[in-house]
Each structure stands twice: as C-alpha cells, then as structure tokens.
C-alpha atoms as a PDB file:
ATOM      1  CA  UNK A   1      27.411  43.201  36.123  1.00  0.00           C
ATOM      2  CA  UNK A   2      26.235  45.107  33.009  1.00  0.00           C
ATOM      3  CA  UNK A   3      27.118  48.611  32.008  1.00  0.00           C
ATOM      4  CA  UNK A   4      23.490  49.387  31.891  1.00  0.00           C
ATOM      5  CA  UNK A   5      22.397  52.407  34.056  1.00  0.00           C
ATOM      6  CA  UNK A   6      20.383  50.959  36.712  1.00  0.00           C
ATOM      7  CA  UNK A   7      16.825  52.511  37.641  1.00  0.00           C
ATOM      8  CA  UNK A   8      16.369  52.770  41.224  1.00  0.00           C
ATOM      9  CA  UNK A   9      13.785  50.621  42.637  1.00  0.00           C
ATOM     10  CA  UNK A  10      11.115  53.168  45.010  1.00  0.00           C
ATOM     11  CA  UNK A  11       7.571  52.752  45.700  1.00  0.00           C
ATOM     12  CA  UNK A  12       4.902  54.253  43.390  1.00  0.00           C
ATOM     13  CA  UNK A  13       3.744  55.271  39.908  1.00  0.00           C
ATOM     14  CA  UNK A  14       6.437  55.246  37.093  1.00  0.00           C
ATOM     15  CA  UNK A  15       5.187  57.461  34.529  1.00  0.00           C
ATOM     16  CA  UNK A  16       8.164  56.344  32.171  1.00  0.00           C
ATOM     17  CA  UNK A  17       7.788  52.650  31.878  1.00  0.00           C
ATOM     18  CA  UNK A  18       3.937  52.379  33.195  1.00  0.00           C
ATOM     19  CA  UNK A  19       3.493  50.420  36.352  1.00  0.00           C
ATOM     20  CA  UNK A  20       2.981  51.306  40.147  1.00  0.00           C
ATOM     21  CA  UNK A  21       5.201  49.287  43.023  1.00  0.00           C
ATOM     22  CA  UNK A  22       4.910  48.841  46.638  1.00  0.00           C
ATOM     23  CA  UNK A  23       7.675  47.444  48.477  1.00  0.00           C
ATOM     24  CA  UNK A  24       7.909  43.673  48.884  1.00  0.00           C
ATOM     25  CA  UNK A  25       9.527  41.900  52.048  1.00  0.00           C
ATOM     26  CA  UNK A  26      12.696  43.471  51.058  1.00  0.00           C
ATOM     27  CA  UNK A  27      12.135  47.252  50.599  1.00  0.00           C
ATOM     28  CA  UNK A  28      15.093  47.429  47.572  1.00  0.00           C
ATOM     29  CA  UNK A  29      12.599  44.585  45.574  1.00  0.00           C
ATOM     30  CA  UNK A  30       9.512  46.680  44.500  1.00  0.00           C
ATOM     31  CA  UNK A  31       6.468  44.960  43.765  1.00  0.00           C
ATOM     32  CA  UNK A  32       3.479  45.366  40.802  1.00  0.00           C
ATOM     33  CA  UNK A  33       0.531  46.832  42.324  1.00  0.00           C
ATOM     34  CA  UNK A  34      -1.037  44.787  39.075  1.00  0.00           C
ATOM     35  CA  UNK A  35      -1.358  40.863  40.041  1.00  0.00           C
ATOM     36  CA  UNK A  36      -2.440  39.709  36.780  1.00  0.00           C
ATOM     37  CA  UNK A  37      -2.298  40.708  33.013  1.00  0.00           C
ATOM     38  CA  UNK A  38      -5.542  43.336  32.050  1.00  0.00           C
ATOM     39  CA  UNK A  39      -7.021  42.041  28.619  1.00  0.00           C
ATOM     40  CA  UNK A  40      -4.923  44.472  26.931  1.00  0.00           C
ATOM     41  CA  UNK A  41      -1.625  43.459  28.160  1.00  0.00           C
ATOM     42  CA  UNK A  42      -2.930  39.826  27.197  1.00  0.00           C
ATOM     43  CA  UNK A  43      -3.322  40.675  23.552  1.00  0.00           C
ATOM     44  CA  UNK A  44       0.150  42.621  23.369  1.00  0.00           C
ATOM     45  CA  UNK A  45       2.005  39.313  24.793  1.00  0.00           C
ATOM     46  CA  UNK A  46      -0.267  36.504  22.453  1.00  0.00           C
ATOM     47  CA  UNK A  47       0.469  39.114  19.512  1.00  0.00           C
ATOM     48  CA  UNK A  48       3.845  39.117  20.503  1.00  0.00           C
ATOM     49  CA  UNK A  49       3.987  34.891  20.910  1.00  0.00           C
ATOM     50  CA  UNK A  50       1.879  34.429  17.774  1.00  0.00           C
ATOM     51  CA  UNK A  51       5.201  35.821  15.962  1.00  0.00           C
ATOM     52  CA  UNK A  52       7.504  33.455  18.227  1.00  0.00           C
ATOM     53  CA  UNK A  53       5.839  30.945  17.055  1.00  0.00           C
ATOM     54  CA  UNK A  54       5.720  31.645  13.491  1.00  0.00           C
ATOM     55  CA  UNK A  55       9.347  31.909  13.276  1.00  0.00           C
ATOM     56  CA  UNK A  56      10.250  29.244  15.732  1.00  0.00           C
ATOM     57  CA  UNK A  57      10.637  25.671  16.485  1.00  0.00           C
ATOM     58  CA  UNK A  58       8.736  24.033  19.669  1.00  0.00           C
ATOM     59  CA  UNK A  59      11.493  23.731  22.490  1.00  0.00           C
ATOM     60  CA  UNK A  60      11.047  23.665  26.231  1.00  0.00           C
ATOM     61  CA  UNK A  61      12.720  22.764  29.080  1.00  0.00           C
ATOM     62  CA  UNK A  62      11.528  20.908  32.581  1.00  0.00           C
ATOM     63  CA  UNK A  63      14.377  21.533  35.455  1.00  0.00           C
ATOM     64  CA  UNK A  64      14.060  18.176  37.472  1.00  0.00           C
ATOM     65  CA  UNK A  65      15.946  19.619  40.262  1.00  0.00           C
ATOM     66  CA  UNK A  66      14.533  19.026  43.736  1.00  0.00           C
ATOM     67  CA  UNK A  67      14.304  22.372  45.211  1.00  0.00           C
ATOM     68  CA  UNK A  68      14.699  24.448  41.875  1.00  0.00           C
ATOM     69  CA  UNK A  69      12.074  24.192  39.867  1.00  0.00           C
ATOM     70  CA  UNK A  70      11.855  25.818  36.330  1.00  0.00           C
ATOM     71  CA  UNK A  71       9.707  24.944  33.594  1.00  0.00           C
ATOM     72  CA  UNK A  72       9.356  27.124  30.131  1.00  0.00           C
ATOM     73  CA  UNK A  73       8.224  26.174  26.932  1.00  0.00           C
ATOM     74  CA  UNK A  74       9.087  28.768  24.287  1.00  0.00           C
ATOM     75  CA  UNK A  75       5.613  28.140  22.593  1.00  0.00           C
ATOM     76  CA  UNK A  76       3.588  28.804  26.177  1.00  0.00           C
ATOM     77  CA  UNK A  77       2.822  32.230  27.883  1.00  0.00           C
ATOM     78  CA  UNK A  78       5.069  30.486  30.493  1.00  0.00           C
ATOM     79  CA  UNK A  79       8.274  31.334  28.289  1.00  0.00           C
ATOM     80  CA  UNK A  80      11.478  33.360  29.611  1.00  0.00           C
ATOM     81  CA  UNK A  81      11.879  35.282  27.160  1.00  0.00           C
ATOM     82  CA  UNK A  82      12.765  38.756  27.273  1.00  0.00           C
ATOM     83  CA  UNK A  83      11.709  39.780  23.865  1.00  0.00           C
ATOM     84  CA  UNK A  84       7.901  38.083  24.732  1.00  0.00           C
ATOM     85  CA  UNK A  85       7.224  40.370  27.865  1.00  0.00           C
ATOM     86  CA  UNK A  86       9.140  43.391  27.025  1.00  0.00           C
ATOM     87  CA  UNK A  87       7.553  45.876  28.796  1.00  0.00           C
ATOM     88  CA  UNK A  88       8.066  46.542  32.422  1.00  0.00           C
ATOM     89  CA  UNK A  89       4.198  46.851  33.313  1.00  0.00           C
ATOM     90  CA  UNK A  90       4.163  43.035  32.929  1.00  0.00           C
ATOM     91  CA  UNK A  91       6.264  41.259  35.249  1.00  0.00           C
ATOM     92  CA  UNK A  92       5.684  40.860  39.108  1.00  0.00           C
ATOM     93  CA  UNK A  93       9.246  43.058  39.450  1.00  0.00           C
ATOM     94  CA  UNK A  94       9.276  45.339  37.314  1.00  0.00           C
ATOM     95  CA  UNK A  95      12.454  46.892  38.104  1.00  0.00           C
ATOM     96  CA  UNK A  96      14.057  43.966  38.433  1.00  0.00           C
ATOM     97  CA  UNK A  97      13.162  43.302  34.418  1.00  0.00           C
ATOM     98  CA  UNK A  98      14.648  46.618  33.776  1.00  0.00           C
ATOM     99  CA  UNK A  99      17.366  46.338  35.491  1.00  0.00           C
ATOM    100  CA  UNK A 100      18.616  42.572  35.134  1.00  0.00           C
ATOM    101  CA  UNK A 101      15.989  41.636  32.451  1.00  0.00           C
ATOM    102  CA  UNK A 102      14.674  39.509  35.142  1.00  0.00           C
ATOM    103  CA  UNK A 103      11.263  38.044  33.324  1.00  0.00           C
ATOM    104  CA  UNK A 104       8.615  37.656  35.984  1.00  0.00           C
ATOM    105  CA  UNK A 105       5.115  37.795  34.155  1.00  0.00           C
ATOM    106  CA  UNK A 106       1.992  38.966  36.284  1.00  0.00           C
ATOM    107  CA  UNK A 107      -0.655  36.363  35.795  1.00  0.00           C
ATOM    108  CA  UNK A 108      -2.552  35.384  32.573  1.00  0.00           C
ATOM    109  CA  UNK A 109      -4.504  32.526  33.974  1.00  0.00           C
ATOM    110  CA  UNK A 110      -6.409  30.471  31.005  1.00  0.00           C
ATOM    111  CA  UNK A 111      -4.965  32.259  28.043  1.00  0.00           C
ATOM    112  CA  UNK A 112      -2.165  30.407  27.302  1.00  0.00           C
ATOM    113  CA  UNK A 113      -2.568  28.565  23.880  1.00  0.00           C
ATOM    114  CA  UNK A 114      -1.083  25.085  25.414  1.00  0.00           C
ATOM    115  CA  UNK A 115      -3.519  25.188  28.145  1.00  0.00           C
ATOM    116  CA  UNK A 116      -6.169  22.972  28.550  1.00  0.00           C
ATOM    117  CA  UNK A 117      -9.541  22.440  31.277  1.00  0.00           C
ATOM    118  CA  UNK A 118      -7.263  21.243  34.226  1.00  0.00           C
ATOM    119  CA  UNK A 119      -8.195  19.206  36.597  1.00  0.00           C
ATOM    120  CA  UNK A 120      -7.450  19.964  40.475  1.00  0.00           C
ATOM    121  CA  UNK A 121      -3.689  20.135  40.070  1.00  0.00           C
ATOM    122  CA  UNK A 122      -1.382  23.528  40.835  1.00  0.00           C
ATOM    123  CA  UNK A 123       0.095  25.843  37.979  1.00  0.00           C
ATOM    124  CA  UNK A 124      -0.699  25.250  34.481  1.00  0.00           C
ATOM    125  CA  UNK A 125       2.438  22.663  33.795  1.00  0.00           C
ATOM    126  CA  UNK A 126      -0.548  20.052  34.818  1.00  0.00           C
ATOM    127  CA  UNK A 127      -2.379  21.189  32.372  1.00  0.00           C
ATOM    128  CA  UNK A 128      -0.123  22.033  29.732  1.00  0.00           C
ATOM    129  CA  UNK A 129      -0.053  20.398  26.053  1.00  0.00           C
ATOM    130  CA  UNK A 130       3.732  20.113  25.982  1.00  0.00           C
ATOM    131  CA  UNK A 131       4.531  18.826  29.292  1.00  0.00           C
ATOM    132  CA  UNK A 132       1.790  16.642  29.884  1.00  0.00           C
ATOM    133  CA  UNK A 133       1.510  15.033  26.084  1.00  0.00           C
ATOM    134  CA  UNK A 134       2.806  11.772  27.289  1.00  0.00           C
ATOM    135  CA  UNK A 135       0.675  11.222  29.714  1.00  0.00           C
ATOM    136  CA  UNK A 136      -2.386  12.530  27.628  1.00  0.00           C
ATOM    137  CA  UNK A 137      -1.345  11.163  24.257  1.00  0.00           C
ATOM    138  CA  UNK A 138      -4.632   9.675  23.121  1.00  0.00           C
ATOM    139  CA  UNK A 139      -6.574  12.578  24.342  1.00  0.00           C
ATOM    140  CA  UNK A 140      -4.753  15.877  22.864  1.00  0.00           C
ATOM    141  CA  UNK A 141      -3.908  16.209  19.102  1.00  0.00           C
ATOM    142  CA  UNK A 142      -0.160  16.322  18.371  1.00  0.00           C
ATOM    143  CA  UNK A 143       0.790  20.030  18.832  1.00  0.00           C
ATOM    144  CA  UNK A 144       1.942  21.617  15.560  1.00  0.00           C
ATOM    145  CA  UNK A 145       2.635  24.990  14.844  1.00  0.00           C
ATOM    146  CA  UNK A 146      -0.517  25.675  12.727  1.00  0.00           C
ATOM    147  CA  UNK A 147      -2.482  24.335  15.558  1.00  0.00           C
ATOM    148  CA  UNK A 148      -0.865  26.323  17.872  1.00  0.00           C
ATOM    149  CA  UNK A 149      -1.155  29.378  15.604  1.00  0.00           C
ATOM    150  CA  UNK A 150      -4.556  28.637  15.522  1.00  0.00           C
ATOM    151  CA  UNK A 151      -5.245  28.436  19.120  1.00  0.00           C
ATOM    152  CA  UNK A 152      -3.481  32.743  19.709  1.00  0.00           C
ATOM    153  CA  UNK A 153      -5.568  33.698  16.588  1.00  0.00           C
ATOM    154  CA  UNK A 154      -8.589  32.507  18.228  1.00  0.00           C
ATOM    155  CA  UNK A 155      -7.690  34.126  21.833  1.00  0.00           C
ATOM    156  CA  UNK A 156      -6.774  37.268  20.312  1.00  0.00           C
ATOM    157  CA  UNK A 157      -9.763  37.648  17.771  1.00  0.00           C
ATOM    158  CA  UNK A 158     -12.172  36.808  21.266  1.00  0.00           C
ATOM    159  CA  UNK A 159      -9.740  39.446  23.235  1.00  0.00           C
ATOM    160  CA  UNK A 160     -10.007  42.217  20.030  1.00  0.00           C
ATOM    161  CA  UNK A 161     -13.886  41.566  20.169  1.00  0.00           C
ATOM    162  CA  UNK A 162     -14.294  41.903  23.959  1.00  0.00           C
ATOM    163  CA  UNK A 163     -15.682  38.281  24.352  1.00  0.00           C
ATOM    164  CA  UNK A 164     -13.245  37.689  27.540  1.00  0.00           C
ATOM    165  CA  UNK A 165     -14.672  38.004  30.957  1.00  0.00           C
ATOM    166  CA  UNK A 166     -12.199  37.491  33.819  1.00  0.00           C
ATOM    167  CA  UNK A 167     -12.931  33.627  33.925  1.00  0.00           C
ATOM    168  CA  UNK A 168     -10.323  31.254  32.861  1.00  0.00           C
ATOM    169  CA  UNK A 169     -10.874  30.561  29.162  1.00  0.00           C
ATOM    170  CA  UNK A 170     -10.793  26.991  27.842  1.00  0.00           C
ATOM    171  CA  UNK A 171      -9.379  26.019  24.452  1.00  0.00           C
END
C-alpha cells in the first residue's frame, strides 16, 4: 500500500481534478459520468502519445491467458501508461487512477493511430496495426515510427481544425 493520501471516492462533481461520478455496482467504486473522450481530451492524450512515440521504441504485449485478457501496445491509445492519461477526467474510475494509478481510459473510438476500417469484430485489437500485422501483412505498410508520427499529426491537425464529428475516423 502506498504512502499516498488517498481521496475518498463520493458521488458528484470534483472541482479539483475535473470529472463528475456516480456510484457503480459497488458504491466505494465511483464511476465517470463521461463515457467517452470529448475532442479536447482526444487532442491532450494524441499530443501526449505523439511524444511517446518520438522518444520510444514499438513494444506491446498480448496476455494469452484464458480468462484474463490484457492487450497494450505502448504506441496505441490502448496503452497503460500512467504518464499518457494523466489526468483523472479520463479514465472510467477516476478515483481509482488517483488513488492506485489505476489507468482506465473513457472511450476514444476511431482515433487511435494503429487503427484501421474494421470489419465486424469487437474492440479495436481486430483492427489494430500491431496485433493484427501478421495476419494483414500484404495489406498494411510496415509500421514505423515516422508513419506512426504521421498518422497523430494528421488526427490532431483534423482535431485543432474542428474537422472531427463524433463518427469513428478512418486512417
């Protein structure tokens, strides 16, 4: 258990971090009012991976546990990083992040910069560059980090000019 001062979980608007909670199933777990990322909170996280990237190398990891499933890529929205969604306001329990660092990102559907047009499957690991390149190999250019870099710069020049409606966008 850390030395940090917890913040107790309650229902409401929390002026000092940003975010409103209702209770969840259990009444101590507080919930974001917020299901998804606004186009604001979008930028700040593909600003904020556009500078993982720049000073990183392309890693992920793809739990193959039955029953405990966990997939990241530290190049994908879908990272666990702490540093990437810093802020409260952004994760599904937002006390939980302040409290454990628990990283639970609302959603931001289409944005990701690995993402491609999916077809009918669940959650975007179907659809995703660097889990699915083997099976797509012929189809999707190698993924490099200038390419990459290249796909955030895009989204967050179309986010900074208010091109993004609240469809899924396609790269």
């Amino acid at each position: 258990m850390s030395d940090k001062k917890q913040i107790e979980p309650k229902p409401g608007y929390n002026s000092d971090y940003g975010f409103e909670t209702k209770s969840g199933v259990v009444p101590s777990i507080q919930v974001n009012v917020q299901k998804k990322l606004s186009p604001d909170r979008i930028l700040v996280a593909l600003k904020r991976l556009r500078e993982k990237v720049s000073s990183s190398k392309l890693s992920g990891y793809d739990d193959t546990t039955v029953g405990c499933k966990n997939t990241e890529c530290e190049w994908g929205l879908c990272s666990d990083s702490p540093k990437l969604w810093s802020d409260a306001q952004d994760h599904i329990f937002p006390y939980e992040f302040l409290n454990r660092e628990r990283v639970t990102p609302l959603q931001s559907k289409g944005v990701c910069p690995l993402q491609v047009e999916s077809d009918n499957s669940s959650g975007c690991f179907h659809s995703c560059r660097f889990f699915q390149s083997r099976k797509y190999r012929a189809e999707w250019p190698q993924l490099d980090k200038d390419s990459v870099l290249a796909r955030i710069d895009a989204k967050i020049s179309e986010l900074e000019k208010g091109e993004d409606d609240e469809t899924e966008t396609k790269f």
